[in-house]
Protein backbone atom coordinates (compact mmCIF):
# COMPACT_ATOMS: atom_id res chain seq x y z
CA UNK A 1 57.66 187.44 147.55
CA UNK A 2 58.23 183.96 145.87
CA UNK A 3 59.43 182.67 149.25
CA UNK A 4 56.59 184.06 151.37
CA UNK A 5 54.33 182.43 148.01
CA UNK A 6 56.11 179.16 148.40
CA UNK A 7 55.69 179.05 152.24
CA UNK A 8 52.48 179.74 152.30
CA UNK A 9 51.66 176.83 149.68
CA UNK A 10 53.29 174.07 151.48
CA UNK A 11 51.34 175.88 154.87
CA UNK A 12 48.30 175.36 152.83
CA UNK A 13 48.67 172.09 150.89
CA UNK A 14 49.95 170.72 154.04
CA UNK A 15 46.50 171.71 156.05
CA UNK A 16 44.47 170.78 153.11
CA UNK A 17 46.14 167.30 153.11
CA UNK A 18 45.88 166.61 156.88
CA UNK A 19 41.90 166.63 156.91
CA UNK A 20 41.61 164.25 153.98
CA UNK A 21 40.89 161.55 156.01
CA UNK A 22 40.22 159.52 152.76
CA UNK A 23 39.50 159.64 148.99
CA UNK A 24 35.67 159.93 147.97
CA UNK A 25 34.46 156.53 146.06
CA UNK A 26 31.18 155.68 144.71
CA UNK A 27 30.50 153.15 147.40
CA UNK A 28 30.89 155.50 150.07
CA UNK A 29 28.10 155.86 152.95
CA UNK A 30 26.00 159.05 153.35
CA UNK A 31 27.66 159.30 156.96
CA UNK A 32 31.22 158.43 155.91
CA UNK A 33 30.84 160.97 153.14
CA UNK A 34 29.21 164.10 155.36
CA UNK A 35 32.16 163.14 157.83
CA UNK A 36 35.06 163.63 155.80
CA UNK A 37 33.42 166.38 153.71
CA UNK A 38 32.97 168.20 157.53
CA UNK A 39 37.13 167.44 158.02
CA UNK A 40 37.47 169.25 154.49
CA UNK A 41 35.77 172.12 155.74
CA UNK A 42 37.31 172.59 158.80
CA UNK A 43 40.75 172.08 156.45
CA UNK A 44 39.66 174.62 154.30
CA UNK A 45 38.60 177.36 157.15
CA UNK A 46 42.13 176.58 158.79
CA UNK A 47 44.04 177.64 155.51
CA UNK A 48 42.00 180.72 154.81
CA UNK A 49 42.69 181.89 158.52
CA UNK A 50 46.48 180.60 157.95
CA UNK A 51 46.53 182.99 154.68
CA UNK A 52 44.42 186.12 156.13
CA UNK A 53 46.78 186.18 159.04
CA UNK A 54 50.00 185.90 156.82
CA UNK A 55 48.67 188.34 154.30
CA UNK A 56 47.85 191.07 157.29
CA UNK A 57 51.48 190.28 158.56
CA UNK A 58 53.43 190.83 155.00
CA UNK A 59 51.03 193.92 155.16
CA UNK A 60 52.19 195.65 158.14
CA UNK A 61 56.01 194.46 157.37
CA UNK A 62 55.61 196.31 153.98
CA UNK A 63 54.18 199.35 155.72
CA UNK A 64 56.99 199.31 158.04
């Protein structure tokens, strides 16, 4: 299980990562800031479909 754990972490991290289009600062614009908080989003829906899937799969394998 720690390698399906680990996998699914980087899987994860790395989808999380790739829709930071850029770190919030102070200065930021109302529009700059809904836009990248909408990329988060979408990063964050990705990985919970990424994990549900994975989870149903390591599911059925262990009821195999």
């Amino acid at each position: 299980m720690d390698e399906l754990e680990n996998a699914l972490t980087d899987r994860v991290d790395g989808l999380l990562q790739s829709h930071k289009e850029r770190e919030f600062v102070s200065t930021m614009g109302t529009q700059a800031t809904l836009g990248e908080l909408t990329a988060r989003i979408v990063g964050l829906e990705l990985a919970v479909r990424e994990l549900a899937n994975e989870l149903q799969q390591a599911v059925i394998r262990d009821r195999s």
